[in-house]
C-alpha atoms as a PDB file:
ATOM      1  CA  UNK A   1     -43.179 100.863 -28.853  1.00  0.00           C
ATOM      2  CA  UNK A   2     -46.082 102.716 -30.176  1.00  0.00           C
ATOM      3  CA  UNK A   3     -49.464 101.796 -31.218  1.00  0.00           C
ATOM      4  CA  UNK A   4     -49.822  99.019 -33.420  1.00  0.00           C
ATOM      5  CA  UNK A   5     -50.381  99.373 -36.947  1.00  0.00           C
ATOM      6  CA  UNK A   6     -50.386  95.044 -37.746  1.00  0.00           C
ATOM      7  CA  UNK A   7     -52.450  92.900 -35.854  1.00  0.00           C
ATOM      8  CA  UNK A   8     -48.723  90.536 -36.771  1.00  0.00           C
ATOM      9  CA  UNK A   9     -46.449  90.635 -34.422  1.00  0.00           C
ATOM     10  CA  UNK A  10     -42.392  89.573 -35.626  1.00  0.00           C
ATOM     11  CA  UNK A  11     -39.744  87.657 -32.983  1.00  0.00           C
ATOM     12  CA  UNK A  12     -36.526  87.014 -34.045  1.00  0.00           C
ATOM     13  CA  UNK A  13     -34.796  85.349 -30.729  1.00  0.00           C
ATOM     14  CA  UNK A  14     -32.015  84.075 -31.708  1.00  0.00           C
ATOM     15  CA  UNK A  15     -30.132  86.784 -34.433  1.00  0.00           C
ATOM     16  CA  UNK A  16     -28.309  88.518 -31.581  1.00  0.00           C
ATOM     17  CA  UNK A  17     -24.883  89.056 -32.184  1.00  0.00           C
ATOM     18  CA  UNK A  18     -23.285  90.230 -28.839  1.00  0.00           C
ATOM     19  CA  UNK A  19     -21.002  88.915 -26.682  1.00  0.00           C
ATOM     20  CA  UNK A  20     -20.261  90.417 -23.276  1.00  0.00           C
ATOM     21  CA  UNK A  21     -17.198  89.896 -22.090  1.00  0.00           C
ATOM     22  CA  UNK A  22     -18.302  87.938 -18.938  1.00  0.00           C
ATOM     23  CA  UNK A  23     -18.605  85.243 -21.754  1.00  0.00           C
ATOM     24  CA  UNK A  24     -15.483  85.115 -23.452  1.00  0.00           C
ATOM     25  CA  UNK A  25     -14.209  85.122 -19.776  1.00  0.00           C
ATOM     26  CA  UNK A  26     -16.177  81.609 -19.543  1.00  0.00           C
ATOM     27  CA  UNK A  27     -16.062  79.532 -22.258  1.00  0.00           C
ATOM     28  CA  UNK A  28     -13.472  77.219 -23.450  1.00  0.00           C
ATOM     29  CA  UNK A  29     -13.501  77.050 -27.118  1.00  0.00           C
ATOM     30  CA  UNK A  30     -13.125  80.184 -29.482  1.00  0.00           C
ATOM     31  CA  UNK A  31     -15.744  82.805 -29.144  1.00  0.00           C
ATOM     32  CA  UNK A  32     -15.862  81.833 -33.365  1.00  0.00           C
ATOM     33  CA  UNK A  33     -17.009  78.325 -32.191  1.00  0.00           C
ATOM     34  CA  UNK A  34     -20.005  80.423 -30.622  1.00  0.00           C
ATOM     35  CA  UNK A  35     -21.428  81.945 -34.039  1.00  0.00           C
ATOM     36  CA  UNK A  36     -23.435  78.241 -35.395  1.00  0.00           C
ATOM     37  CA  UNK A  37     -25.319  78.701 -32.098  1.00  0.00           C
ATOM     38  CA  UNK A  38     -26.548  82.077 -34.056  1.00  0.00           C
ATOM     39  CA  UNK A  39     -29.382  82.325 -36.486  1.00  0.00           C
ATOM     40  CA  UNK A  40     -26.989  84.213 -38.707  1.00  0.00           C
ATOM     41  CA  UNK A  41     -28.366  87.305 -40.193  1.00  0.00           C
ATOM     42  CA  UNK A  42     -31.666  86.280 -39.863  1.00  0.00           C
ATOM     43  CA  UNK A  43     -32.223  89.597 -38.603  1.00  0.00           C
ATOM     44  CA  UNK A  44     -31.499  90.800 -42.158  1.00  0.00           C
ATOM     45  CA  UNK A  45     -33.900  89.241 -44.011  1.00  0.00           C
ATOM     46  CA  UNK A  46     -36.911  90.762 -41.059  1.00  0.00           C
ATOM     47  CA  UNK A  47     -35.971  93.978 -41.488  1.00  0.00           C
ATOM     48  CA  UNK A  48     -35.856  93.891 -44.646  1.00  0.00           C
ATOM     49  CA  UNK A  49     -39.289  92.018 -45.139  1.00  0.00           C
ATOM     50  CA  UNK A  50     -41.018  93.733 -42.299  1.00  0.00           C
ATOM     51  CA  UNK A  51     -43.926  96.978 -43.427  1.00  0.00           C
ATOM     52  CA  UNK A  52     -46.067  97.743 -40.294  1.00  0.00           C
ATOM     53  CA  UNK A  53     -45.511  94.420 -38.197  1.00  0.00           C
ATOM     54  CA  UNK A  54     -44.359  95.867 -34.174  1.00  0.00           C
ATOM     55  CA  UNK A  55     -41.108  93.114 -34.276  1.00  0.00           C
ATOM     56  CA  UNK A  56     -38.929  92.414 -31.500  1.00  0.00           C
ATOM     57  CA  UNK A  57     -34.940  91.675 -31.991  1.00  0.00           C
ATOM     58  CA  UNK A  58     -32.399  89.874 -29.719  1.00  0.00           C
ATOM     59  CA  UNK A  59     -29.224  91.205 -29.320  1.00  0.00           C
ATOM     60  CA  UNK A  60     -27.480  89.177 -26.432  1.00  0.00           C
ATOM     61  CA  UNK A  61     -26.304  86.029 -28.619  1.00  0.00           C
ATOM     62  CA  UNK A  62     -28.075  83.239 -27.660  1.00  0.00           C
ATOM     63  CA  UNK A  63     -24.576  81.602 -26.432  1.00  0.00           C
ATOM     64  CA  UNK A  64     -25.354  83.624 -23.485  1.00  0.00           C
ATOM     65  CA  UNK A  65     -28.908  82.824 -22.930  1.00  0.00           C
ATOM     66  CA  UNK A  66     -31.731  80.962 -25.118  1.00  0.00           C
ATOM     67  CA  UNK A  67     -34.559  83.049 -25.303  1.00  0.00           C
ATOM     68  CA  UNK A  68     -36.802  80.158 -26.737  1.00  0.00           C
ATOM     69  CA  UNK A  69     -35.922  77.608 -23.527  1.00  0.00           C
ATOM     70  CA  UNK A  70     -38.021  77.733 -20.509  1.00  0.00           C
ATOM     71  CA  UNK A  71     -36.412  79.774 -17.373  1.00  0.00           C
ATOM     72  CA  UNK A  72     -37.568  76.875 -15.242  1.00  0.00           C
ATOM     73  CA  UNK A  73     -37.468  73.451 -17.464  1.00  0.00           C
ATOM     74  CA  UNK A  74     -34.446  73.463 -19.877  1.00  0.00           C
ATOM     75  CA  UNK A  75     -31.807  74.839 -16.972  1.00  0.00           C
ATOM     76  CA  UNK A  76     -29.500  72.298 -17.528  1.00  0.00           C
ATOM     77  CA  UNK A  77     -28.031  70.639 -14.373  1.00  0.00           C
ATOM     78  CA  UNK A  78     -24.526  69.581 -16.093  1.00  0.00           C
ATOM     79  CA  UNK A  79     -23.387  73.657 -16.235  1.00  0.00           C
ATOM     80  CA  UNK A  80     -25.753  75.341 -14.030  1.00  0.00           C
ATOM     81  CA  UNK A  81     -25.473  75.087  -9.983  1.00  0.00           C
ATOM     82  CA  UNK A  82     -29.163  76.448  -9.442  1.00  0.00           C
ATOM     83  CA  UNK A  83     -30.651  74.131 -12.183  1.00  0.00           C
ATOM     84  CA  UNK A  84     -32.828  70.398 -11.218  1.00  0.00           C
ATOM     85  CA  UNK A  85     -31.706  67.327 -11.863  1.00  0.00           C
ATOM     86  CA  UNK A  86     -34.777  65.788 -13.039  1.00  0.00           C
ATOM     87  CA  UNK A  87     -34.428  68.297 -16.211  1.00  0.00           C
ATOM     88  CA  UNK A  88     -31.939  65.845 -18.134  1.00  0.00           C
ATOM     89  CA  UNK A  89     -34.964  63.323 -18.287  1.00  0.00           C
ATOM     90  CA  UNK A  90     -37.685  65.445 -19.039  1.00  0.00           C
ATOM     91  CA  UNK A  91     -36.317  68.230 -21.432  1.00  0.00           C
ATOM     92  CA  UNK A  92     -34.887  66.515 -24.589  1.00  0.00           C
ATOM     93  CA  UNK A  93     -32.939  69.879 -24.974  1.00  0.00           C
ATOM     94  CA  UNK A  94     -31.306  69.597 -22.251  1.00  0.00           C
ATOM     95  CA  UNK A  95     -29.941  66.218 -22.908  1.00  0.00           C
ATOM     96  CA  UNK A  96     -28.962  67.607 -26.509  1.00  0.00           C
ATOM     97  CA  UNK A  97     -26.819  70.594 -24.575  1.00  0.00           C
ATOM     98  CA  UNK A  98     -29.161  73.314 -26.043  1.00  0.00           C
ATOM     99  CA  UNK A  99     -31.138  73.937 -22.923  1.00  0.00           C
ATOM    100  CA  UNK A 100     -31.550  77.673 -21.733  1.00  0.00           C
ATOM    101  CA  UNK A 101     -27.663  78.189 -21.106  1.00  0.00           C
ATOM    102  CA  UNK A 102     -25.958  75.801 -23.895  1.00  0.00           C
ATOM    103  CA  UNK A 103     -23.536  73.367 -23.321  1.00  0.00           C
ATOM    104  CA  UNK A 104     -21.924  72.186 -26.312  1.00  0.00           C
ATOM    105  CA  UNK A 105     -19.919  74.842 -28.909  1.00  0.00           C
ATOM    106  CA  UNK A 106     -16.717  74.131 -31.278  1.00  0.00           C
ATOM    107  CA  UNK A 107     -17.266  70.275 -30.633  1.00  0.00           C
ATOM    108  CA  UNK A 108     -16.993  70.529 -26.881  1.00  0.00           C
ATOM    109  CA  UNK A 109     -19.500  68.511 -25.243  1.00  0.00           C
ATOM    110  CA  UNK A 110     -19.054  71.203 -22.081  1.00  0.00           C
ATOM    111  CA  UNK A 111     -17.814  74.802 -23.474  1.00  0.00           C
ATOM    112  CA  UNK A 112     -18.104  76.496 -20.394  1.00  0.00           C
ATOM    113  CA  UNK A 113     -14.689  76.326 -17.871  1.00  0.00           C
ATOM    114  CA  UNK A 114     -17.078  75.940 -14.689  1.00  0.00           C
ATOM    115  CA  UNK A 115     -20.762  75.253 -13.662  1.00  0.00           C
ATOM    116  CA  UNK A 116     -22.481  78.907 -13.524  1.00  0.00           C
ATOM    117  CA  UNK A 117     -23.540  79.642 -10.217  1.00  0.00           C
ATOM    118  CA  UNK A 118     -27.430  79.737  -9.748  1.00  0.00           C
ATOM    119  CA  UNK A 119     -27.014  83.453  -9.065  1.00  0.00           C
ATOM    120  CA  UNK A 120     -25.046  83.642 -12.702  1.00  0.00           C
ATOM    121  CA  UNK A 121     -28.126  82.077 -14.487  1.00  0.00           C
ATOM    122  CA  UNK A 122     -30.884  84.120 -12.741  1.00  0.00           C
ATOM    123  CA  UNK A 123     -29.321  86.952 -13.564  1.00  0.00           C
ATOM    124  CA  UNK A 124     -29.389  86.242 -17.458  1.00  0.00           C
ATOM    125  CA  UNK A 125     -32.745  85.230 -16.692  1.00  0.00           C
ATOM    126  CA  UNK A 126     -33.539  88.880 -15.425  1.00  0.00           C
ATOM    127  CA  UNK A 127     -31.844  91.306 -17.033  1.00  0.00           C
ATOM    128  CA  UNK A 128     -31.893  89.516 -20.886  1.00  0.00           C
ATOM    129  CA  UNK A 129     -34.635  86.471 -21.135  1.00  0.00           C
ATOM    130  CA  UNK A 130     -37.255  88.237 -19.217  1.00  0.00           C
ATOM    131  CA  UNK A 131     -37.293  91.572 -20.317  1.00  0.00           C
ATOM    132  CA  UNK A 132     -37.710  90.113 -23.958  1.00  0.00           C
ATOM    133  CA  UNK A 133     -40.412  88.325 -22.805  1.00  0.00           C
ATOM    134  CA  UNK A 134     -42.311  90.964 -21.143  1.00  0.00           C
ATOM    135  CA  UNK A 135     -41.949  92.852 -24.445  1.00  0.00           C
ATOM    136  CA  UNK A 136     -43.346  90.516 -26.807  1.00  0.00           C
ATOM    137  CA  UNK A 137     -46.085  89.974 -24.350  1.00  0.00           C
ATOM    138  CA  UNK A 138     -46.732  93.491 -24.388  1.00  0.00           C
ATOM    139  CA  UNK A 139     -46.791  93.684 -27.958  1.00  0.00           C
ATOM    140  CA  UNK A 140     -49.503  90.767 -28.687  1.00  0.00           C
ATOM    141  CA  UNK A 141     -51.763  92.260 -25.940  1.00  0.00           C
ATOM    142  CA  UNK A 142     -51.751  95.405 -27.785  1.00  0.00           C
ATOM    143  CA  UNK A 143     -52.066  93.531 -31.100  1.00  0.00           C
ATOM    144  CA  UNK A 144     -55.038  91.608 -29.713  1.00  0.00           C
ATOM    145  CA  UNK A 145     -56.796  94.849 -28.194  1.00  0.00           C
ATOM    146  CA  UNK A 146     -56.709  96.766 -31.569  1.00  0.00           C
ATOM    147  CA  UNK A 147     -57.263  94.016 -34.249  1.00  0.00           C
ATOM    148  CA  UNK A 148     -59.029  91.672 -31.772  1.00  0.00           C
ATOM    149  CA  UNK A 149     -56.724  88.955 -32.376  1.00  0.00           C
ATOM    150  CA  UNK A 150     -52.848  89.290 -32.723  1.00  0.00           C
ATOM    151  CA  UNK A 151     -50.750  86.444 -34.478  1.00  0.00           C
ATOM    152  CA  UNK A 152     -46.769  85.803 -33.975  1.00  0.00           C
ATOM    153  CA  UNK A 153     -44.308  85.078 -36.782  1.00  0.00           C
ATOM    154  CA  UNK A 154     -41.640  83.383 -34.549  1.00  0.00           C
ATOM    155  CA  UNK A 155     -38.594  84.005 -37.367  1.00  0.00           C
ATOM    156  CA  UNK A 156     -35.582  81.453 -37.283  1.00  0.00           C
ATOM    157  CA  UNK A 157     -32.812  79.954 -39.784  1.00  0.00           C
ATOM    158  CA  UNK A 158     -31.647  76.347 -39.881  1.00  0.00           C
ATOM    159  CA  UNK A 159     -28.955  74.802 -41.189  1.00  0.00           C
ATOM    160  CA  UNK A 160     -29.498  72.584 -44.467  1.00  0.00           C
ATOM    161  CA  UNK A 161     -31.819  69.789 -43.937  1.00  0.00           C
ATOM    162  CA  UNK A 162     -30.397  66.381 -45.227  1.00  0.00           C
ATOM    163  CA  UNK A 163     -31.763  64.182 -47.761  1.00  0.00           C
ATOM    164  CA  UNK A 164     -32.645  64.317 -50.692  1.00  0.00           C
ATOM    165  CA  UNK A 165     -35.343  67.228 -52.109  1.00  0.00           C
ATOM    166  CA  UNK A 166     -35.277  68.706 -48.207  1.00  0.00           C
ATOM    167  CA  UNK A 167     -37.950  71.229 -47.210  1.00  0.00           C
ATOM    168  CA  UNK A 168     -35.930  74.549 -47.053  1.00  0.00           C
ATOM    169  CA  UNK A 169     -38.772  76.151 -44.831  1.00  0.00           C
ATOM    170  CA  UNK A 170     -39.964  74.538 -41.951  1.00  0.00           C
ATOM    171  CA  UNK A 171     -43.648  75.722 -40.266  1.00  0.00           C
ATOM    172  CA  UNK A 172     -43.863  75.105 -36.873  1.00  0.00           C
ATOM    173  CA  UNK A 173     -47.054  75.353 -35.058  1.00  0.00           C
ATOM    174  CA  UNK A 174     -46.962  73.115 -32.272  1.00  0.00           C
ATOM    175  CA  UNK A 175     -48.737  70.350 -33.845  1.00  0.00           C
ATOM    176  CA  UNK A 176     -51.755  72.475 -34.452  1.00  0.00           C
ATOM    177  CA  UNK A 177     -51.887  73.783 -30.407  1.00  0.00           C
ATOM    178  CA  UNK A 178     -50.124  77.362 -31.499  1.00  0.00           C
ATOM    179  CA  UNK A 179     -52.168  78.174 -34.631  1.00  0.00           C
ATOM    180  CA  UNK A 180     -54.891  76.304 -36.547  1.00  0.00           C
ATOM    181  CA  UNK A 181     -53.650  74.032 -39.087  1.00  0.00           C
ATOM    182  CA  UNK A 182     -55.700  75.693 -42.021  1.00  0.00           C
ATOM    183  CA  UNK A 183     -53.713  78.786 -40.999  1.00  0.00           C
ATOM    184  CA  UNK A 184     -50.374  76.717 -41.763  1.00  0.00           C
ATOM    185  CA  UNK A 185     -51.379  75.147 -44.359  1.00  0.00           C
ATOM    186  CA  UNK A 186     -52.489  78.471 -45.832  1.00  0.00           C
ATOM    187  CA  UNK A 187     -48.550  80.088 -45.355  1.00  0.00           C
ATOM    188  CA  UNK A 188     -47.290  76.481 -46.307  1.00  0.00           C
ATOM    189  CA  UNK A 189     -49.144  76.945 -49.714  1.00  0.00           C
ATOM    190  CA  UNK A 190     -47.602  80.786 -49.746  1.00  0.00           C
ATOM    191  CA  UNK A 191     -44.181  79.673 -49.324  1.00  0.00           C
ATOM    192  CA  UNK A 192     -44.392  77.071 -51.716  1.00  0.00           C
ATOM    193  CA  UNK A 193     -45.246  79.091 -54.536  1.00  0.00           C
ATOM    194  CA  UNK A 194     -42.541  81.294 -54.080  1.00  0.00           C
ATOM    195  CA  UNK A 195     -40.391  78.144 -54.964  1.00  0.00           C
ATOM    196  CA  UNK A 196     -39.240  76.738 -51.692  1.00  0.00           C
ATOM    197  CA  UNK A 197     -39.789  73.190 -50.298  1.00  0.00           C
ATOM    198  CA  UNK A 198     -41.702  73.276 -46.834  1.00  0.00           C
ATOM    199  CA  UNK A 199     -42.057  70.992 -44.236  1.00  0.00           C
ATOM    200  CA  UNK A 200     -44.593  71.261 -41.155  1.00  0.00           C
ATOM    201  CA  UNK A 201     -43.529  70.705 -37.660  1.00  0.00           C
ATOM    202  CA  UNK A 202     -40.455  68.307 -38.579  1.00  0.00           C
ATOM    203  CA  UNK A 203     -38.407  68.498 -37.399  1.00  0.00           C
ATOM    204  CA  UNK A 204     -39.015  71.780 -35.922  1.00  0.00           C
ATOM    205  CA  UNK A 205     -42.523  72.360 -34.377  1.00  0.00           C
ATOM    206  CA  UNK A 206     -41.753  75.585 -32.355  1.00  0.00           C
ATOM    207  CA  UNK A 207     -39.944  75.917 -28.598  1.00  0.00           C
ATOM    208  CA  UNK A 208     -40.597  77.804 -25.530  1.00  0.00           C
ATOM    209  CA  UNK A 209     -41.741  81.231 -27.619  1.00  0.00           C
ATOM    210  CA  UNK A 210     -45.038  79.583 -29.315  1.00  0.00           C
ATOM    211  CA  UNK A 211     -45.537  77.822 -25.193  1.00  0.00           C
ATOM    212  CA  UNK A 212     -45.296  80.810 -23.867  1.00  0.00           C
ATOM    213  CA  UNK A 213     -47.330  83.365 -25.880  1.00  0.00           C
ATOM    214  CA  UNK A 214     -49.643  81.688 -27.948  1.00  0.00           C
ATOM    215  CA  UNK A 215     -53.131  81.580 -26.709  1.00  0.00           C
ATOM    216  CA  UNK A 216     -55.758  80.332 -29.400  1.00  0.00           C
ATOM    217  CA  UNK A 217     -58.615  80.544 -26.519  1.00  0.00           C
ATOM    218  CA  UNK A 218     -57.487  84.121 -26.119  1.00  0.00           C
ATOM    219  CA  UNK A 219     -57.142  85.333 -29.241  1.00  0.00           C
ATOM    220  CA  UNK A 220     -53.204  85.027 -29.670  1.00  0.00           C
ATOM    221  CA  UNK A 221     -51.998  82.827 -32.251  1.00  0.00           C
ATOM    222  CA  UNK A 222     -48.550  81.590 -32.963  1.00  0.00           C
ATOM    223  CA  UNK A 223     -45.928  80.203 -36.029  1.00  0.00           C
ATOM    224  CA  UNK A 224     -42.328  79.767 -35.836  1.00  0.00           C
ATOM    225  CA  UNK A 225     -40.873  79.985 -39.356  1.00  0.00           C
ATOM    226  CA  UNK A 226     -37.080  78.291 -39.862  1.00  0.00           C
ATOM    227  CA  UNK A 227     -35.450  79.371 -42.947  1.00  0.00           C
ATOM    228  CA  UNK A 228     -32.476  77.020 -44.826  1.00  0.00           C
ATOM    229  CA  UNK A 229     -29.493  79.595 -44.357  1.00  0.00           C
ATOM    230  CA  UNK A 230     -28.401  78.872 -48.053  1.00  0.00           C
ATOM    231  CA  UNK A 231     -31.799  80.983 -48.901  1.00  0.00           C
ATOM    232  CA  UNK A 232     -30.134  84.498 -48.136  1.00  0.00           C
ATOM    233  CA  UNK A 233     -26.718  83.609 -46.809  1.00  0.00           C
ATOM    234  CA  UNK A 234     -23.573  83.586 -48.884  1.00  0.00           C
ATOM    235  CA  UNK A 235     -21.554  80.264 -49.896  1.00  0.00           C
ATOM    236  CA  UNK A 236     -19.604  80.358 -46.294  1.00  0.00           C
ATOM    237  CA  UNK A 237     -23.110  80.773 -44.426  1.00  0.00           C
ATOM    238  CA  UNK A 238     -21.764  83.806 -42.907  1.00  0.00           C
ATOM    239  CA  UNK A 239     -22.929  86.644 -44.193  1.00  0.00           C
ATOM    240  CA  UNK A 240     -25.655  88.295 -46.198  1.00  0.00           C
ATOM    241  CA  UNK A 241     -25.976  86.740 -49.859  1.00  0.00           C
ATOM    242  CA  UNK A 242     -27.373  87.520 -53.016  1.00  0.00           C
ATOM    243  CA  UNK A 243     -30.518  85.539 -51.819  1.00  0.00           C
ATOM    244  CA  UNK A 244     -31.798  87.445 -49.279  1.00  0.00           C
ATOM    245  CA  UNK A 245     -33.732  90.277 -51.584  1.00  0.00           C
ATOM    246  CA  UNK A 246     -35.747  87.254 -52.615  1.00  0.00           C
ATOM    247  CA  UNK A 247     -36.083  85.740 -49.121  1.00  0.00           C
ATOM    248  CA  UNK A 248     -37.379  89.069 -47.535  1.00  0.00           C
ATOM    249  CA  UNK A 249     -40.017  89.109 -50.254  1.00  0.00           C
ATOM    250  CA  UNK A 250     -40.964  85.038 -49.185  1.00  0.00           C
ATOM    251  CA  UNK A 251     -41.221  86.357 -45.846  1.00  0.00           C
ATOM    252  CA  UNK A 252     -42.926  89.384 -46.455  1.00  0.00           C
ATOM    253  CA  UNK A 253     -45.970  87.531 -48.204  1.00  0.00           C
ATOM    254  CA  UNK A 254     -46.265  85.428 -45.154  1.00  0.00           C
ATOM    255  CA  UNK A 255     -46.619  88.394 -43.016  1.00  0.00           C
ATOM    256  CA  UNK A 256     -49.306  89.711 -45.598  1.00  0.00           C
ATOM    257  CA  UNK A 257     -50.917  86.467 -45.624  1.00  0.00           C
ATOM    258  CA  UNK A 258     -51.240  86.192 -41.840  1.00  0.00           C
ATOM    259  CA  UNK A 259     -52.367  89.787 -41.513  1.00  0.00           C
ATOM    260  CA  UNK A 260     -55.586  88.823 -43.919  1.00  0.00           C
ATOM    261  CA  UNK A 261     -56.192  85.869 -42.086  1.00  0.00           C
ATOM    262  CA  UNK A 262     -56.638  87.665 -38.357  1.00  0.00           C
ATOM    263  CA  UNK A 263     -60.262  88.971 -38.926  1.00  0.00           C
ATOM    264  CA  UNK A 264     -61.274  85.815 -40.195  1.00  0.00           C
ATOM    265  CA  UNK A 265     -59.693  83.898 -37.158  1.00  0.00           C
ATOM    266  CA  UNK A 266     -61.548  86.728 -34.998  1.00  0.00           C
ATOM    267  CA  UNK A 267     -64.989  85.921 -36.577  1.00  0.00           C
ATOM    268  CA  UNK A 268     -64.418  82.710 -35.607  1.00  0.00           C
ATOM    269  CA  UNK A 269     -63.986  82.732 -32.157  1.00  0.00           C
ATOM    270  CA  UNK A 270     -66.985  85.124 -31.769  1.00  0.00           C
END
């Protein structure tokens, strides 16, 4: 990773697409029942929006291991030996069976054949969950040294939201603790007039990433973005549609909106 040419800084945790074979050894439902889990192609539509922006990429899919669930709080005690009890009450994904290993695939309430050993999980935890991690931590520290303030676009897609007129973008920022809500309002007002309905914080206000990295005291500030997957998916939500020209340029004005906004945020905190 060289020197940063963005003060923005692009995540996309949850595109990753492979599938060791320690995990098709595992699982009880089709590794097909595996791809929803996936924010498909989302990886598409950031490279093809990003211009100078240092971004980081999954690969492992995030059947294997969440990258936007806490190593210690969303270990889920149903499939995981090593994991604590108490984490069905506290972590509300958990009890969904989305926690840092997921639980339910292909309409299996338990897709794994066995609980996963505590020495199973810790190794996903080292070799795939931290490593990201370290890497995006790196990259906002450098962001934050040369621009003097560094701000994350945490990239995700969503299935279609029900009801009628639903937001097809969803800004989350924490409920204002990951980024300042004039910044959000500020990309709300972007997205919107590149014709898309957004909602902020509902019913996604950002996961374990925006925790984990954003620091407004510091400098660091944070946004997860979900995209509707009928923006630049085809009719099957599959693959790559005839929408996602049009979605890359959506995204790319965010990015160029957030990248005027750091030296302002900057000044502020001065």
């Amino acid at each position: 990773m060289g020197p940063p040419r963005s003060p923005v800084v692009v995540s996309v945790p949850h595109a990753g697409r492979y599938y060791p074979q320690a995990l098709a050894d595992l699982v009880s439902v089709p590794m097909a029942a595996l791809v929803p889990l996936e924010d498909r192609h989302v990886d598409a539509v950031a490279h093809a929006a990003r211009g100078d922006e240092t971004m980081l990429v999954a690969s492992h899919a995030r059947a294997w291991i969440d990258l936007n669930r806490s190593p210690d709080a969303d270990r889920d005690p149903w499939i995981d030996e090593g994991a604590r009890p108490a984490a069905l009450a506290r972590s509300d994904k958990v009890k969904s069976g989305i926690g840092l290993i997921p639980r339910r695939a292909g309409g299996a309430d338990n897709m794994w054949r066995r609980k996963l050993t505590d020495a199973e999980v810790r190794a996903r935890i080292v070799e795939t969950h931290a490593p990201y991690h370290a890497a995006l931590g790196q990259a906002l520290a450098a962001a934050r040294a040369a621009f003097g303030t560094a701000i994350l676009l945490d990239l995700h897609s969503m299935p279609p939201l029900p009801g009628p007129d639903p937001a097809q973008v969803v800004l989350g920022d924490r409920f204002g603790r990951s980024c300042p809500g004039h910044v959000t309002a500020r990309i709300a007002g972007v997205v919107r007039g590149h014709g898309c309905p957004v909602a902020i914080d509902r019913p996604y206000a950002g996961g374990h990433i925006l925790d984990a990295h954003a620091d407004p005291r510091g400098g660091v500030y944070a946004l997860q973005l979900e995209l509707d997957r009928t923006l630049y998916l085809d009719a099957a939500l599959d693959q790559p549609g005839e929408g996602l020209a049009r979605t890359a340029k959506t995204v790319r004005a965010v990015l160029d909106t957030l990248a005027t906004l750091a030296d302002p945020l900057r000044r502020a905190a001065e």
